[in-house]
C-alpha atoms as a PDB file:
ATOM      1  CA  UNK A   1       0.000   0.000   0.000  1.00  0.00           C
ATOM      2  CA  UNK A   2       1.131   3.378  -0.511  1.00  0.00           C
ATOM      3  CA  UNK A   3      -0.010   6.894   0.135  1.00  0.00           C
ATOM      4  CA  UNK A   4      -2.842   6.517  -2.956  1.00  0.00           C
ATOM      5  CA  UNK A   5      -3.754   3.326  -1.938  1.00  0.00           C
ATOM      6  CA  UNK A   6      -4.145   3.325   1.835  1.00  0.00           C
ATOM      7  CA  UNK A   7      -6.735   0.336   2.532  1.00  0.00           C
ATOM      8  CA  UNK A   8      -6.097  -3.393   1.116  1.00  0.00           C
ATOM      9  CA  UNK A   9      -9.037  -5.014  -0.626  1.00  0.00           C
ATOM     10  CA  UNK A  10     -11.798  -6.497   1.791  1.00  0.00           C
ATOM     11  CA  UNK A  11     -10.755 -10.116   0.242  1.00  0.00           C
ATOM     12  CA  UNK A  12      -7.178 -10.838   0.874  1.00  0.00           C
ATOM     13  CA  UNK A  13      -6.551 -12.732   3.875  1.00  0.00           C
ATOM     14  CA  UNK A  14      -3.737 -14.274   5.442  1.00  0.00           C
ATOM     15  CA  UNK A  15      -1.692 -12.058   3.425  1.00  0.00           C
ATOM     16  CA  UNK A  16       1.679 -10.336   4.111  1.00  0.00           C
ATOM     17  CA  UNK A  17       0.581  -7.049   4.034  1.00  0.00           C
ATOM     18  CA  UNK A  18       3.253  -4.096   3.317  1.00  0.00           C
ATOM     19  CA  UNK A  19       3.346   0.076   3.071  1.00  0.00           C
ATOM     20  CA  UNK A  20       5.443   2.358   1.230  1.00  0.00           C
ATOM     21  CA  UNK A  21       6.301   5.499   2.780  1.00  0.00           C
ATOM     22  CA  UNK A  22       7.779   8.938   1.825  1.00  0.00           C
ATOM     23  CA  UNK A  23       7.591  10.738   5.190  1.00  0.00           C
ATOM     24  CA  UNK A  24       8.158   9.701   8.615  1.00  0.00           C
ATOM     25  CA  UNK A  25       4.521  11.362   9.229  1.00  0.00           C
ATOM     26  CA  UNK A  26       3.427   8.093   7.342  1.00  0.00           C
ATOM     27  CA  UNK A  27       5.234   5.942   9.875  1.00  0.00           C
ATOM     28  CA  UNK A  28       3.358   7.240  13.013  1.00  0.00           C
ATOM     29  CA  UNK A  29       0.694   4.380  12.501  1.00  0.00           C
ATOM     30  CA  UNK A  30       2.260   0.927  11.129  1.00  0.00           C
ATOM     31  CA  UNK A  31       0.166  -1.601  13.665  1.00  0.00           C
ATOM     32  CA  UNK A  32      -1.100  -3.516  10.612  1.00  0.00           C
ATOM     33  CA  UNK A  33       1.663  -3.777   8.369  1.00  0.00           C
ATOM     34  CA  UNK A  34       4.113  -6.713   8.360  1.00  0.00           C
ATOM     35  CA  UNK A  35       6.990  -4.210   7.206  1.00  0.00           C
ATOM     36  CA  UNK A  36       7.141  -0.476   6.037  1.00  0.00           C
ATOM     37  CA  UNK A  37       9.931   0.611   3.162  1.00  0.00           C
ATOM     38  CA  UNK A  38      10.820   4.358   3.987  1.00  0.00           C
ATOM     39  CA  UNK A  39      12.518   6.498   0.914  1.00  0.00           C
ATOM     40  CA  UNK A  40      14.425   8.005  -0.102  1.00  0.00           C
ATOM     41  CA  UNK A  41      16.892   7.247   2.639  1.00  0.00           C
ATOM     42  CA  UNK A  42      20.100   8.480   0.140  1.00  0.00           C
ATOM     43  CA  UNK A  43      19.806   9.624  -2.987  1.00  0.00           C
ATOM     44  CA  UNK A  44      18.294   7.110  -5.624  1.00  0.00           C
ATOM     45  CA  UNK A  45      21.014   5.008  -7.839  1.00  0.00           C
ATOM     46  CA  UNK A  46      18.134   3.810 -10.179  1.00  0.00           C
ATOM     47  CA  UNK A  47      16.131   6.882 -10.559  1.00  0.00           C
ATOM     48  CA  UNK A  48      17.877  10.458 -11.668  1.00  0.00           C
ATOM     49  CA  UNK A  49      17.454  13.363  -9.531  1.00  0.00           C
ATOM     50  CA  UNK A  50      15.232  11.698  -6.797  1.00  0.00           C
ATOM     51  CA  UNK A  51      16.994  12.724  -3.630  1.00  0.00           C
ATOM     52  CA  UNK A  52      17.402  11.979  -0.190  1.00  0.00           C
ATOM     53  CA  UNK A  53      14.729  13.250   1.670  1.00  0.00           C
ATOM     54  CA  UNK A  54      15.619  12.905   5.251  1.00  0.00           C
ATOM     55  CA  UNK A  55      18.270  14.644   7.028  1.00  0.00           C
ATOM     56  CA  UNK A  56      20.265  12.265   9.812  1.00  0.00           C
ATOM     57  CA  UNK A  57      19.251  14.143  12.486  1.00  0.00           C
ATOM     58  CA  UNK A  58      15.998  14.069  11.096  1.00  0.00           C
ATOM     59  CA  UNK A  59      16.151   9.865  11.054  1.00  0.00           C
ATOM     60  CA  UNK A  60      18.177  10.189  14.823  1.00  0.00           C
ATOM     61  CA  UNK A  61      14.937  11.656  15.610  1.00  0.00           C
ATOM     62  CA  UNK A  62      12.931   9.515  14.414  1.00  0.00           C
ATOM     63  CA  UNK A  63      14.997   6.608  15.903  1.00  0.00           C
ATOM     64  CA  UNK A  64      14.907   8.191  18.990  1.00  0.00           C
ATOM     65  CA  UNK A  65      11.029   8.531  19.287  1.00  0.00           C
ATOM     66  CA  UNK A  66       9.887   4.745  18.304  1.00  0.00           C
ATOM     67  CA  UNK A  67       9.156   5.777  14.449  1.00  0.00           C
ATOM     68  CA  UNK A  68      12.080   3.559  13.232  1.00  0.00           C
ATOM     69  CA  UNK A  69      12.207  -0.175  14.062  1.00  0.00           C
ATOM     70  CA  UNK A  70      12.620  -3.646  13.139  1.00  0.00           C
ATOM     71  CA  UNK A  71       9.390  -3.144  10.977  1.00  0.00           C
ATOM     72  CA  UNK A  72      10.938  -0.415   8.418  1.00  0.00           C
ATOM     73  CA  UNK A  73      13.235  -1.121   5.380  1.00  0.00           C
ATOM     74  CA  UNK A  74      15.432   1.474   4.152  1.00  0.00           C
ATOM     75  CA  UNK A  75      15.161   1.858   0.418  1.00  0.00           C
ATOM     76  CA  UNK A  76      16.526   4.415  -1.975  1.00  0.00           C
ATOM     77  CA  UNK A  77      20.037   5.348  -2.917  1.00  0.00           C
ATOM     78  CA  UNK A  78      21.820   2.195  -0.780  1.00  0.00           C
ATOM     79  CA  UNK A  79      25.258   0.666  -1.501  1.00  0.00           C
ATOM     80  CA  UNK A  80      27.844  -0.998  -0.171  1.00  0.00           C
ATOM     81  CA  UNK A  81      29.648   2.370   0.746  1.00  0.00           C
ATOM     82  CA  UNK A  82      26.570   3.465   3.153  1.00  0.00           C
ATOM     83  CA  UNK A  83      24.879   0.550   3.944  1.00  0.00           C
ATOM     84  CA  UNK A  84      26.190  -0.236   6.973  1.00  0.00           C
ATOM     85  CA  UNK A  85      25.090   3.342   7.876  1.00  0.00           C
ATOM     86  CA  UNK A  86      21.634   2.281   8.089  1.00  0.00           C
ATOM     87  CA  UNK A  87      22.635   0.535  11.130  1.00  0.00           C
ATOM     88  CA  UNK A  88      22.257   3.748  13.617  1.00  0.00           C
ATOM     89  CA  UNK A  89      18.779   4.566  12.139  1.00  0.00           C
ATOM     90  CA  UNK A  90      17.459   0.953  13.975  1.00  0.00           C
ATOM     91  CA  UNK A  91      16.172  -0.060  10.349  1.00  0.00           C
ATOM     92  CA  UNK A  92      15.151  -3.313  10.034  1.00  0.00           C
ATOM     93  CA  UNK A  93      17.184  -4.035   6.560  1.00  0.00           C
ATOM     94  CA  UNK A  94      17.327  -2.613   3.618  1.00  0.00           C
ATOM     95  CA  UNK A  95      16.209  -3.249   0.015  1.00  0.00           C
ATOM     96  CA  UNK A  96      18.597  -2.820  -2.985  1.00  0.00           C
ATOM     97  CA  UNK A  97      17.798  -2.534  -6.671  1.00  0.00           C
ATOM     98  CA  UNK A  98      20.152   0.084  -8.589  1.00  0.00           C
ATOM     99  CA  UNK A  99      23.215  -0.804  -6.672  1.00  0.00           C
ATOM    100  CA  UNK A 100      22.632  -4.403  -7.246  1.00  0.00           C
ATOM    101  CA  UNK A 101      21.222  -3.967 -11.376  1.00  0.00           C
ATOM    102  CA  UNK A 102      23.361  -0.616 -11.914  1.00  0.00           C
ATOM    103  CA  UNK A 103      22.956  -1.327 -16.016  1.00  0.00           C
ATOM    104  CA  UNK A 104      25.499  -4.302 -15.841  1.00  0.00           C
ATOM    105  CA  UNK A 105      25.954  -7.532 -15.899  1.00  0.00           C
ATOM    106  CA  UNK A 106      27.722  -8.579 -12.844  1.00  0.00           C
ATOM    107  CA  UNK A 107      24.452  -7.692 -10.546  1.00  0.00           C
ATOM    108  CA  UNK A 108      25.467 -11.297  -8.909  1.00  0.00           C
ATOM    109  CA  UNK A 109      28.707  -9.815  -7.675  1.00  0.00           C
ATOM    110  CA  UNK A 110      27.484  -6.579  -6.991  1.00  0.00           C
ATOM    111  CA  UNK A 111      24.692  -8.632  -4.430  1.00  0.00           C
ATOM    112  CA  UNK A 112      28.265 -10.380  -3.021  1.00  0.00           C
ATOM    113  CA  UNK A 113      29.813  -7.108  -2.706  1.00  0.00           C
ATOM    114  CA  UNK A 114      26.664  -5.465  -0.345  1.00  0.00           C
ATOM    115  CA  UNK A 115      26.319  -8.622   1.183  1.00  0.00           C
ATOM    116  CA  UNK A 116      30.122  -8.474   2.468  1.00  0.00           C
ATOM    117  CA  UNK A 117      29.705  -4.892   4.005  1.00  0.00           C
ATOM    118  CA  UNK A 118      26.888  -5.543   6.055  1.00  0.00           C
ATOM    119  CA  UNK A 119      28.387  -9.377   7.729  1.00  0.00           C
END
């Protein structure tokens, strides 16, 4: 679900049931959600000119008051250079996909690569 679509259909059941958020505002009620991606945490890899749009103080603070927790994924912008920045936010994990793809053809190695700076 996202911020146009903010109610599953009455039907699905016994699903996993996610949220995709763009302010921490959007974070302040999560109770039903299995897990909540929060972007842009950095600037985006796979998508020109979408920037960061949290400051880390703003993300401290949001640590700090409960808003970010094992529930949230950080999406947007990560690699393996500030991945394991993510940890002081108390994210949950993180989701890759222009870091990994990046237009090439060793997105394997690039997954090894991410996968090394955060073990």
């Amino acid at each position: 679900l996202n911020s146009r679509n903010t109610r599953p259909s009455e039907n699905l059941q016994n699903l996993t049931l996610s949220k995709s958020c763009h302010s921490l505002v959007e974070l302040e009620d999560i109770s039903n959600f299995d897990y909540v991606f929060l972007s842009p945490i950095f600037d985006s890899i796979s998508k020109t000119g979408y920037k960061q749009a949290f400051s880390e103080e703003e993300l401290l603070q949001a640590k700090n008051n409960g808003l970010i927790n094992e529930k949230i994924i950080a999406l947007g912008g990560i690699d393996s250079v500030n991945i394991s920045q993510l940890k002081q936010y108390n994210f949950g994990g993180a989701a890759v996909l222009g870091s990994i793809w990046k237009g090439d053809e060793n997105a394997v190695q690039n997954y090894f690569n991410i996968k090394k700076d955060i073990t």
